[in-house]
Protein backbone atom coordinates (compact mmCIF):
# COMPACT_ATOMS: atom_id res chain seq x y z
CA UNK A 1 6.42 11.59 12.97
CA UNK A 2 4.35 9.77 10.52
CA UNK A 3 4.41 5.87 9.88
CA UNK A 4 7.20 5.82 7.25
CA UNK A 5 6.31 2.69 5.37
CA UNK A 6 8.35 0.16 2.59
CA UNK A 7 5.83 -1.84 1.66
CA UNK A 8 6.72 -4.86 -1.15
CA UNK A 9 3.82 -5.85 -4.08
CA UNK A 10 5.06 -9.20 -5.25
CA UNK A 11 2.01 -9.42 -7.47
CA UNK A 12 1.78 -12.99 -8.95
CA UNK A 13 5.41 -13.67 -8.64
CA UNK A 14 7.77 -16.35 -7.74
CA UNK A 15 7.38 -19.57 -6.27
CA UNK A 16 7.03 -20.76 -2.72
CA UNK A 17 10.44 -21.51 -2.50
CA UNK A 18 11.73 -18.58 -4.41
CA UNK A 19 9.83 -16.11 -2.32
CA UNK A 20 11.17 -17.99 0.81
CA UNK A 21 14.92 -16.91 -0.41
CA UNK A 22 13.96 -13.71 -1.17
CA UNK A 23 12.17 -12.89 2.14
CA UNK A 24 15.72 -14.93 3.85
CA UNK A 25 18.07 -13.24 2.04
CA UNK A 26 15.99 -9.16 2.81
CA UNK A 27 15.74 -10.31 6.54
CA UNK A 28 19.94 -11.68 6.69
CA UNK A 29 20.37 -7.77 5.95
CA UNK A 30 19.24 -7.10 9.55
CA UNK A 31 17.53 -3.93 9.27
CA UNK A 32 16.80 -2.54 12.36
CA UNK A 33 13.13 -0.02 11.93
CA UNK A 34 12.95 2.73 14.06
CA UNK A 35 9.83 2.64 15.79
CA UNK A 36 8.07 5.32 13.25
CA UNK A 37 9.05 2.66 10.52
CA UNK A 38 7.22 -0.51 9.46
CA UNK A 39 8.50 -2.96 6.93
CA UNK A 40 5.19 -4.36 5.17
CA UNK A 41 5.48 -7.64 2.20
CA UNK A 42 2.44 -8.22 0.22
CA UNK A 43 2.55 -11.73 -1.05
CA UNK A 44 0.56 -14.01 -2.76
CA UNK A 45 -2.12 -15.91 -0.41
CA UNK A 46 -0.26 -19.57 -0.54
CA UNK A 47 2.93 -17.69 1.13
CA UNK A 48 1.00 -15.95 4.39
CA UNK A 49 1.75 -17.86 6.34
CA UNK A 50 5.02 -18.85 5.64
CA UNK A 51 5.82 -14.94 5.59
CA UNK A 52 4.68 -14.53 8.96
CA UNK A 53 6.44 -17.44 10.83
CA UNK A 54 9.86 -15.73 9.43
CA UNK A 55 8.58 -12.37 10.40
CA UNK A 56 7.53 -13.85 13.55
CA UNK A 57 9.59 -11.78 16.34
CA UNK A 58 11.17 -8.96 13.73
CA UNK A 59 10.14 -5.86 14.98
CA UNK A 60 8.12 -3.59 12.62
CA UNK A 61 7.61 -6.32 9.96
CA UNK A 62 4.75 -7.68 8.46
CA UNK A 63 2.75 -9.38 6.21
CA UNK A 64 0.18 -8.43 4.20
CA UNK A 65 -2.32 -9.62 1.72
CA UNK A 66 -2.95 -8.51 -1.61
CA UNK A 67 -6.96 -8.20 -1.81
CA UNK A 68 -9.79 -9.84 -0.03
CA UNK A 69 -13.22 -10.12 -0.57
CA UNK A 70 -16.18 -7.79 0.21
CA UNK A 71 -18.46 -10.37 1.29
CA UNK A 72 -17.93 -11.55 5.69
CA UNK A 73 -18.33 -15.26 4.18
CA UNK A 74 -20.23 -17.52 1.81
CA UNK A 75 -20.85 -19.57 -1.37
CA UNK A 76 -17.74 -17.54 -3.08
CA UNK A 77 -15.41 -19.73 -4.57
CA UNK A 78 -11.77 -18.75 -5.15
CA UNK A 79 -12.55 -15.80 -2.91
CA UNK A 80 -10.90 -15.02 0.20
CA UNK A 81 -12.18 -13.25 3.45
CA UNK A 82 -10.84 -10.89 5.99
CA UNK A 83 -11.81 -13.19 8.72
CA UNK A 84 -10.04 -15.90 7.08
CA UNK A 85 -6.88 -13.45 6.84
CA UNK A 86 -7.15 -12.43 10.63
CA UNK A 87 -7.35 -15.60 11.47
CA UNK A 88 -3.63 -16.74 10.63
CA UNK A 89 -2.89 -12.88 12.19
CA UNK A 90 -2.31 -10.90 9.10
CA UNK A 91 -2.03 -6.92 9.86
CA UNK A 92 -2.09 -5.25 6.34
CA UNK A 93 -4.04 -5.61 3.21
CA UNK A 94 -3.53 -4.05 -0.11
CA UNK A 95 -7.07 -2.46 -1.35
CA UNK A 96 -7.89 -1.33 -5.08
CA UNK A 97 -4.44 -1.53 -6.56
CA UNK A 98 -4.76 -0.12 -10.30
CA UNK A 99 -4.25 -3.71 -11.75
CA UNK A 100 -7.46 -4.82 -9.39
CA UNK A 101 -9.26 -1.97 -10.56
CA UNK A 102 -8.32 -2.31 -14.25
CA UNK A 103 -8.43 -6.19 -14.79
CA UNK A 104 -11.04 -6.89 -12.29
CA UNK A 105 -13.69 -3.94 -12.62
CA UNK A 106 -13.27 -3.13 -8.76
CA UNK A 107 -15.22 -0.13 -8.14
CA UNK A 108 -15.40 2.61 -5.46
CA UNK A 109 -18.11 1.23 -3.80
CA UNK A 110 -16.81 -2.38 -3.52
CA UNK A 111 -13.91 -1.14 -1.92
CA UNK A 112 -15.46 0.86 0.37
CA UNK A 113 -16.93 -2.34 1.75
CA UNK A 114 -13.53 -4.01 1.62
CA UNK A 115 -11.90 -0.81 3.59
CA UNK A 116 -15.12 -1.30 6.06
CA UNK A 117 -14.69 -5.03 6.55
CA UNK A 118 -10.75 -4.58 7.19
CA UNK A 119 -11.36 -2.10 9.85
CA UNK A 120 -13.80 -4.24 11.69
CA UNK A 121 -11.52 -7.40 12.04
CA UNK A 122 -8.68 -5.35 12.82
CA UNK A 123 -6.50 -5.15 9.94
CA UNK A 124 -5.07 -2.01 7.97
CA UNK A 125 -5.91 -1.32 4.83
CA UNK A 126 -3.36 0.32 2.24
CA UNK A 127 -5.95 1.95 0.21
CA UNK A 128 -4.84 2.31 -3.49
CA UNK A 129 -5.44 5.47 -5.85
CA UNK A 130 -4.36 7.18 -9.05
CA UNK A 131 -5.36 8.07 -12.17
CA UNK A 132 -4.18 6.96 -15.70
CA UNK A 133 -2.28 8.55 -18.48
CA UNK A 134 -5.04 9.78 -20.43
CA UNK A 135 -6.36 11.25 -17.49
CA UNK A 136 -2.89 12.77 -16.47
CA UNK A 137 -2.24 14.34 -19.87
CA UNK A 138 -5.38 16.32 -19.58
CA UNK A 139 -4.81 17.39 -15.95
CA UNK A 140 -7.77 15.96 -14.30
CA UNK A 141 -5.91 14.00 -12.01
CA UNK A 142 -6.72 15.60 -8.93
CA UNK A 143 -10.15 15.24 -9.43
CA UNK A 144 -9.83 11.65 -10.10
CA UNK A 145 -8.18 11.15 -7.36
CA UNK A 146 -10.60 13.31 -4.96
CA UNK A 147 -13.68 10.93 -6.51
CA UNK A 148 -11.59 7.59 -5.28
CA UNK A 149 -11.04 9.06 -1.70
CA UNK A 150 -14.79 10.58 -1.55
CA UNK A 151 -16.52 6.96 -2.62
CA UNK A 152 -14.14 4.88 -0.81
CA UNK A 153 -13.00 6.33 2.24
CA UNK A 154 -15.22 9.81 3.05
CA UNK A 155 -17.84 8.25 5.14
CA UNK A 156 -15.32 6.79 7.65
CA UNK A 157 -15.20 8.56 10.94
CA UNK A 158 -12.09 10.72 11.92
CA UNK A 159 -11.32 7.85 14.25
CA UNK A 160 -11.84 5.04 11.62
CA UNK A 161 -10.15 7.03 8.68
CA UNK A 162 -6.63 7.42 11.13
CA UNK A 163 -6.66 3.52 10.91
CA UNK A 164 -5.64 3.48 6.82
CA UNK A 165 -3.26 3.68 4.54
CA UNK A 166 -3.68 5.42 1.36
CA UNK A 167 -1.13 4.98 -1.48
CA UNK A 168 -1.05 7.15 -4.60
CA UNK A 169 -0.21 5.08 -7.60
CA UNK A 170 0.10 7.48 -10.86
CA UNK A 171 -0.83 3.87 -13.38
CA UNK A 172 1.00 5.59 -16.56
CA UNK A 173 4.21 4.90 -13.86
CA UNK A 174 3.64 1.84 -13.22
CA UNK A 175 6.09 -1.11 -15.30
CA UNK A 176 6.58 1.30 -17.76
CA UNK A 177 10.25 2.43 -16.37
CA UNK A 178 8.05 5.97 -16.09
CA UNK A 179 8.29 7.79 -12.66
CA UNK A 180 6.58 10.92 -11.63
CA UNK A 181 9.36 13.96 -10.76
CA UNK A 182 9.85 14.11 -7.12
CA UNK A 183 7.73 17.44 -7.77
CA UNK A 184 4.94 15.82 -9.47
CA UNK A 185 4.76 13.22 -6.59
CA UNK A 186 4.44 15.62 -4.00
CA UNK A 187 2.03 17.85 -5.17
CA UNK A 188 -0.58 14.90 -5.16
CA UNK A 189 0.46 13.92 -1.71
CA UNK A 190 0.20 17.38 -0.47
CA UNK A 191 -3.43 17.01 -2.55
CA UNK A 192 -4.21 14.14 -1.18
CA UNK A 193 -3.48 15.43 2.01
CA UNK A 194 -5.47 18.68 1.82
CA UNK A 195 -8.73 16.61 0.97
CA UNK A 196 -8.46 15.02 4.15
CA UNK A 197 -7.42 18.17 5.86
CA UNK A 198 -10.86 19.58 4.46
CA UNK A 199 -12.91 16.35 5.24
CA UNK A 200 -11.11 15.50 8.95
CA UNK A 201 -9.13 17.73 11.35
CA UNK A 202 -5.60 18.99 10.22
CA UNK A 203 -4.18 16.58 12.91
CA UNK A 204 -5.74 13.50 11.43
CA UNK A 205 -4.89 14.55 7.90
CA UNK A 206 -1.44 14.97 9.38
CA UNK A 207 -1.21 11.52 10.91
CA UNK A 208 -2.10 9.27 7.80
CA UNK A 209 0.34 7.51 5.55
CA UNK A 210 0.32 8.13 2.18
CA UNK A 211 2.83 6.19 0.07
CA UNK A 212 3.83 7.00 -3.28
CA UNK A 213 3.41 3.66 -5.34
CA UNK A 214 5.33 4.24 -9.27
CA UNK A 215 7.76 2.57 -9.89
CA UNK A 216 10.27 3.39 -6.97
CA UNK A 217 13.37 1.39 -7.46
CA UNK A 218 16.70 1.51 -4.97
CA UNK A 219 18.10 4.62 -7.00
CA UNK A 220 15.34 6.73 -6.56
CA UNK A 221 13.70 5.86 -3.16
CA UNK A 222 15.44 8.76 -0.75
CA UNK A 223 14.75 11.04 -3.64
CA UNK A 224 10.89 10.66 -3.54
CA UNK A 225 10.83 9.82 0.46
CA UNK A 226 12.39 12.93 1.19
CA UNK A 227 8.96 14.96 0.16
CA UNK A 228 7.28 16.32 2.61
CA UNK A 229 4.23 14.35 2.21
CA UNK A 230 5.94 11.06 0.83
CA UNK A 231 5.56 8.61 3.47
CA UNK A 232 7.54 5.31 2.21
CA UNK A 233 6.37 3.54 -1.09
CA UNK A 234 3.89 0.73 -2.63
CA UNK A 235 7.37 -1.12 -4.43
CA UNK A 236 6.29 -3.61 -6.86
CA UNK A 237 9.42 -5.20 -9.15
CA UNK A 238 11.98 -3.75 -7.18
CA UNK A 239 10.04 -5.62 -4.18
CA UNK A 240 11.68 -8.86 -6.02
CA UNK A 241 15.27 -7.61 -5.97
CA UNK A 242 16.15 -8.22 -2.37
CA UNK A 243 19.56 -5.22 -2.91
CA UNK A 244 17.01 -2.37 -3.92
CA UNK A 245 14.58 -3.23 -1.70
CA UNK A 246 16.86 -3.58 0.80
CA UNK A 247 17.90 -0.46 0.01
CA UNK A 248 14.48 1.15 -0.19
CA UNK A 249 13.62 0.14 3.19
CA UNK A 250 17.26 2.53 4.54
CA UNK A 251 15.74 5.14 2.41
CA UNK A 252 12.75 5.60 5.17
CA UNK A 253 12.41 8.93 6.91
């Protein structure tokens, strides 16, 4: 099976100590992942490494950042780099999320460097794409989505392009209490999934995560995660309730 993946956005959230209880209070629950499962929290830099100390030892847990930069190193302030995030030993980062792409002008091709640079130090990208409402309402959305995966991630080699994430975020679902049907959901995951199929080998297509990121809450999670092509979910608020996502991480395949 698939890598069935939960993976918490706390955006620019809560303090260090508040995102200390909330990590204490998810991890008191005792989830046990089956070994197809993987538990992933993308936190603010300042809380990495805090994160990973209490997910030191918890099987199928990690940390993961929310964005890095596309340069290796340099005279970049406020930036951070991948090799500064592998070097406290952080496995995931979170790559063009709609609010990157919308507030910071991140483009295709910047994140294809991003993706690049993740995949040389060794961590996994959760690749980010969707398409707005405007777009949605005049049903273009498939060929939005197509151009994101083509720019960003269509140069990679089969064995590169096994190595990501990708998470469909639909941005008109996104904080607005909105959420695509279970129906709508999986017919751009099955999309999704037949653009790689036509890129890569049906195998590969077969073996990459793709989480559905729209505002999946505790109610709704085994709804949307029982699609055939929904592999887990890119949970932002309900990431800060430690009940739902609690609950969202039982709803796994």
């Amino acid at each position: 099976m698939r890598k069935q993946i939960a993976a918490a956005n706390w955006k620019m959230n809560l303090t260090y100590q508040q995102g200390e209880q909330l990590l204490d209070t998810i991890l008191e629950a005792n989830i046990e992942l089956n070994e197809h499962q993987q538990a992933v929290f993308a936190i603010p830099f300042p809380y990495l490494i805090m994160a990973n100390t209490k997910l030191a030892g918890k099987k199928n847990y990690a940390a993961s950042a929310q964005n890095c930069s596309d340069k290796v190193s340099g005279a970049i302030t406020g930036e951070v780099s991948v090799e500064m995030l592998r070097s406290i030993d952080i496995k995931y980062c979170v790559l063009g999320h709609s609010e990157r792409r919308e507030y910071f002008s991140e483009f295709n091709q910047a994140l294809a460097h991003k993706v690049a640079l993740c995949l040389e130090y060794g961590i996994t990208p959760i690749f980010c794409c969707g398409e707005s409402l405007s777009i949605r309402e005049v049903g273009a959305q498939e060929g939005f989505v197509e151009a994101q995966l083509k720019e960003s991630l269509f140069h990679f080699s089969d064995e590169e392009i096994r190595k990501i994430v990708i998470a469909y975020e639909p941005i008109w679902a996104i904080g607005t209490g909105k959420t695509a049907s279970t129906e709508q959901a999986q017919e751009m995951h099955a999309h999704i999934r037949s653009l790689l199929r036509s890129k890569y080998s049906a195998e590969t297509a077969d073996t990459i995560p793709i989480l559905y990121g729209g505002s999946v809450k505790g109610g709704n999670a085994k709804e949307l995660f029982s699609c055939p092509d929904v592999d887990g979910g890119l949970v932002g608020g309900a990431s800060l309730i430690p009940a739902d996502f609690i609950t969202i991480m039982k709803s796994l395949k």
